[in-house]
Protein backbone atom coordinates (compact mmCIF):
# COMPACT_ATOMS: atom_id res chain seq x y z
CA UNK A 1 -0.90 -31.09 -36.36
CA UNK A 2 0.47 -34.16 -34.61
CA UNK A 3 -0.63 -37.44 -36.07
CA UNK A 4 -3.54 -39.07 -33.66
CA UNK A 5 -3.50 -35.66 -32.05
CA UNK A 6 -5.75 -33.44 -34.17
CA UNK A 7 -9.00 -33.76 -31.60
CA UNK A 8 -6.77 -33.32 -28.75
CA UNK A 9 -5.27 -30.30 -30.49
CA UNK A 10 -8.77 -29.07 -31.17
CA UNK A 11 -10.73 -29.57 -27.95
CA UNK A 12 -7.52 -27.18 -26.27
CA UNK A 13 -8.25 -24.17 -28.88
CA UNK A 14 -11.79 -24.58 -28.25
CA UNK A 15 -11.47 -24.68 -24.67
CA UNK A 16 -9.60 -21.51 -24.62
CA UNK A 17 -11.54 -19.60 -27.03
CA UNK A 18 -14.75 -20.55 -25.05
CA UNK A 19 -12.74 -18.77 -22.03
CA UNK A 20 -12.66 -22.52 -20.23
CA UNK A 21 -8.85 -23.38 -18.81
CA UNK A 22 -7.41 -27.04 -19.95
CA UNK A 23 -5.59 -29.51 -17.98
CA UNK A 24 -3.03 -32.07 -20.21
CA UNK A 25 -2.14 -34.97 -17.94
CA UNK A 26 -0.28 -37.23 -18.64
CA UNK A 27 2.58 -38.98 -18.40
CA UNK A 28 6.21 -37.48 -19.41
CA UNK A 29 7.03 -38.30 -22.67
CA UNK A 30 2.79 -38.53 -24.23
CA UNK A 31 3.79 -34.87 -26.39
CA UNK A 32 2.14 -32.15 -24.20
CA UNK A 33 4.80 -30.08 -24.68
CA UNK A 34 4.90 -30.56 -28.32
CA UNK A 35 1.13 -30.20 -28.29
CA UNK A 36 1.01 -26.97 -27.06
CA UNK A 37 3.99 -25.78 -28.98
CA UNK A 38 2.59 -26.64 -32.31
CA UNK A 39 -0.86 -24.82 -30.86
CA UNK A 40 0.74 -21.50 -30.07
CA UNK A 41 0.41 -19.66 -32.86
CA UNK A 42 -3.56 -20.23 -32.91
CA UNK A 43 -3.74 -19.26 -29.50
CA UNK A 44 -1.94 -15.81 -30.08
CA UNK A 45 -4.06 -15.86 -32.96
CA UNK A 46 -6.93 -15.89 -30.31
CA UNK A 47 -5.08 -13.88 -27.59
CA UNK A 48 -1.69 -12.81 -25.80
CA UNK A 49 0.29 -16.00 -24.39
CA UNK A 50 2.13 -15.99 -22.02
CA UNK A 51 4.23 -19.03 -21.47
CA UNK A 52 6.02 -20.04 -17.86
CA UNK A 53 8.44 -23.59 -18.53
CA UNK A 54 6.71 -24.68 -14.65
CA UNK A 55 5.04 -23.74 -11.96
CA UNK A 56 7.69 -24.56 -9.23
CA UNK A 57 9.92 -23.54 -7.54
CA UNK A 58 6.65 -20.71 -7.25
CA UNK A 59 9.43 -17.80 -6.90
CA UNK A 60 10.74 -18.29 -10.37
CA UNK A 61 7.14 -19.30 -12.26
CA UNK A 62 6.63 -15.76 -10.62
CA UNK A 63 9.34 -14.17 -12.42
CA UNK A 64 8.70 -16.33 -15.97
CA UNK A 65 5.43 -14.85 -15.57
CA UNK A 66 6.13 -11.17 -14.76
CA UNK A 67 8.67 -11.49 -17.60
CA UNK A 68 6.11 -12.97 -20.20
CA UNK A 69 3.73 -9.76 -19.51
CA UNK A 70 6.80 -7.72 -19.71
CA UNK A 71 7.13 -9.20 -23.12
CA UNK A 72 3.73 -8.92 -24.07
CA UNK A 73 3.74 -5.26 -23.23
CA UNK A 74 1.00 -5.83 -20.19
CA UNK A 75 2.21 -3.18 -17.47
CA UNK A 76 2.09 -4.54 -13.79
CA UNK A 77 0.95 -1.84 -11.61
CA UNK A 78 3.38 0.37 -10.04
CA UNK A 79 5.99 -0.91 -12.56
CA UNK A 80 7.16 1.42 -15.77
CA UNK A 81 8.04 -0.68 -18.19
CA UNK A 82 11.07 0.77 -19.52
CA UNK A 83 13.73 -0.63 -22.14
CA UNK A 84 15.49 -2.79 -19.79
CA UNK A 85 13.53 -6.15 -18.60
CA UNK A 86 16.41 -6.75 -15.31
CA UNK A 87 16.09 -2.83 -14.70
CA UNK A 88 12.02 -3.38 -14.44
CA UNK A 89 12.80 -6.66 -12.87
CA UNK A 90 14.35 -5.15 -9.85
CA UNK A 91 12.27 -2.48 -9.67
CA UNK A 92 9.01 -5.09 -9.45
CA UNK A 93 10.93 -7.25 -6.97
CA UNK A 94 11.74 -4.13 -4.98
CA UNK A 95 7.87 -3.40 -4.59
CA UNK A 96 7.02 -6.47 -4.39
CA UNK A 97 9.40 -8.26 -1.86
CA UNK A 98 7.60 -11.44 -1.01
CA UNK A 99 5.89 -13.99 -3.38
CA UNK A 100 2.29 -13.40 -2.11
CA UNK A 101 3.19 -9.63 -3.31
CA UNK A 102 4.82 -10.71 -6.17
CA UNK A 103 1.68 -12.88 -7.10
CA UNK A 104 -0.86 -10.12 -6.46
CA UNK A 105 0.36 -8.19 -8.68
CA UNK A 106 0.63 -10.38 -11.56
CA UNK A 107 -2.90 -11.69 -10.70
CA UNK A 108 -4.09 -7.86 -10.87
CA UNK A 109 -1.78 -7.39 -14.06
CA UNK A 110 -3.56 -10.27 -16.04
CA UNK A 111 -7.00 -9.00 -15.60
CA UNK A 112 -8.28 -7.52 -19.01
CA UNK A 113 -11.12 -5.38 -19.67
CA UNK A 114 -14.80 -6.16 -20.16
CA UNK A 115 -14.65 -7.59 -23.59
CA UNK A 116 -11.36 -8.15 -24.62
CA UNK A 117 -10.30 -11.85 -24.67
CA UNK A 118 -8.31 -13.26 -21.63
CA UNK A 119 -4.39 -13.41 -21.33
CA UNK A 120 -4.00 -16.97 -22.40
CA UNK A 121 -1.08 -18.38 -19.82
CA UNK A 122 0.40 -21.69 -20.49
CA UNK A 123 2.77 -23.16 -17.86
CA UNK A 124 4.38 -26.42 -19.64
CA UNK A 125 5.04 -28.19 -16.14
CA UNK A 126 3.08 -27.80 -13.37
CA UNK A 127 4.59 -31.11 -12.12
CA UNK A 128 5.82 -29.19 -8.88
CA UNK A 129 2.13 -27.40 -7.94
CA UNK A 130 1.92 -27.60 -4.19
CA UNK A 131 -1.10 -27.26 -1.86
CA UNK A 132 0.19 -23.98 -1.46
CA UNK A 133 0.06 -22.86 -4.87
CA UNK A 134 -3.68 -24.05 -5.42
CA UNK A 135 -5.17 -20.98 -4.48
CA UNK A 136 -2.76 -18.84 -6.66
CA UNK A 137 -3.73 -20.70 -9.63
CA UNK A 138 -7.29 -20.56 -9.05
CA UNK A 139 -6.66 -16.87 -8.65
CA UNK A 140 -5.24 -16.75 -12.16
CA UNK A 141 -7.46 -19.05 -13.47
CA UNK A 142 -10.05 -16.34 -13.06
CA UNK A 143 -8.31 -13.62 -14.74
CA UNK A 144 -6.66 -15.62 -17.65
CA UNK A 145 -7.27 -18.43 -19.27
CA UNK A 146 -5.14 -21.33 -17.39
CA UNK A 147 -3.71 -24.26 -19.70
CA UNK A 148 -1.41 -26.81 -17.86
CA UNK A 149 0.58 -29.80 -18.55
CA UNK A 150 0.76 -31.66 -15.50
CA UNK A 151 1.57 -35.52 -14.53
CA UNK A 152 -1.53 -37.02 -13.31
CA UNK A 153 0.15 -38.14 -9.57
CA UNK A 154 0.53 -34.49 -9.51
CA UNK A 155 -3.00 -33.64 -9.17
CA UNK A 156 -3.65 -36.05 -6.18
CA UNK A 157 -0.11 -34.80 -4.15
CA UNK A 158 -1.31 -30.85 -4.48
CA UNK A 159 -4.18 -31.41 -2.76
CA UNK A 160 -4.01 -32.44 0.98
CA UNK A 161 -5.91 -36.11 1.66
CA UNK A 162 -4.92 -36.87 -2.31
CA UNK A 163 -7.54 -36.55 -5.49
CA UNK A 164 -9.09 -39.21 -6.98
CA UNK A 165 -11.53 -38.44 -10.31
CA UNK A 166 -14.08 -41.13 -11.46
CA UNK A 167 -16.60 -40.18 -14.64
CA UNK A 168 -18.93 -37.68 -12.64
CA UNK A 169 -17.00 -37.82 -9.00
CA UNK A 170 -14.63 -36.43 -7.36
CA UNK A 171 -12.75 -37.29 -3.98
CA UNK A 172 -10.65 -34.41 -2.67
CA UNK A 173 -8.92 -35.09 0.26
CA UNK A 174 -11.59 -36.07 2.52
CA UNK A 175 -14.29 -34.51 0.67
CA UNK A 176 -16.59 -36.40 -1.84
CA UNK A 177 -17.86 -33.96 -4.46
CA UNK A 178 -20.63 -34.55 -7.40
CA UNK A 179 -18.98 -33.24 -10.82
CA UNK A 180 -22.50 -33.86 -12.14
């Protein structure tokens, strides 16, 4: 474990075992990366990972995504999952043409059983999310356990108006909203 970061390092596995997504802002260079590298084997301990290098352009965190479940062996309906990732590849993109298809599926894909632990999905920059992509990731955040590395100015441009988070407040866009 990192030096200074064992509590950081902690609070993350904890987090995902308790079924609770984690945000890691901050700037480049702080070790989130490295963080969550050195964590990965105790959170396949605790579940599948699936790991997407960022979140934007949204097209290709859609295909680093479709091809982490193809390499986890989670089938994506209306996909066979054959020997041949490209071959299954095309045949996804071919039912799914558009990215709002594209993301249903996956969405539908990561939901797991009654039970079974959540699809743990780490995306190591979400530096490019978009106001546009805020309701996908909610939308995954509800079917797998969500862990991003993000720059903190990135969180006030994805949302429309800004973000600003004091202890117990939030201000998004024009909305003030009690955390409390």
């Amino acid at each position: 474990m990192f030096v200074g970061r064992k509590e950081e390092g902690r609070a993350v596995l904890l987090s995902v075992r308790a079924g609770r997504g984690v945000v890691l802002a901050a700037p480049p260079g702080y070790g989130k990366t490295a963080l969550l590298r050195e964590l990965l084997p105790a959170l396949e301990a605790w579940a599948p990972v699936v790991w997407a290098e960022r979140v934007a352009p949204f097209g290709a965190f859609l295909k680093d995504l479709y091809r982490g479940l193809w390499d986890a062996g989670v089938p994506v309906e209306g996909v066979g999952r054959g020997r041949d990732f490209e071959a299954d590849l095309k045949a996804w993109q071919r039912r799914c043409p558009g990215n709002e298809e594209k993301a249903r599926s996956l969405v539908r894909a990561l939901k797991r059983p009654e039970g079974v632990n959540p699809i743990t999905l780490v995306v190591d920059d979400a530096t490019g999310v978009t106001a546009s992509m805020v309701p996908w990731l909610v939308a995954l955040s509800e079917v797998a356990t969500l862990v991003l590395a993000v720059h903190p100015e990135t969180l006030r441009k994805a949302v429309p108006g800004g973000l600003e988070v004091q202890p117990g407040v939030a201000d998004i866009g024009r909305r003030r909203v009690d955390l409390r």
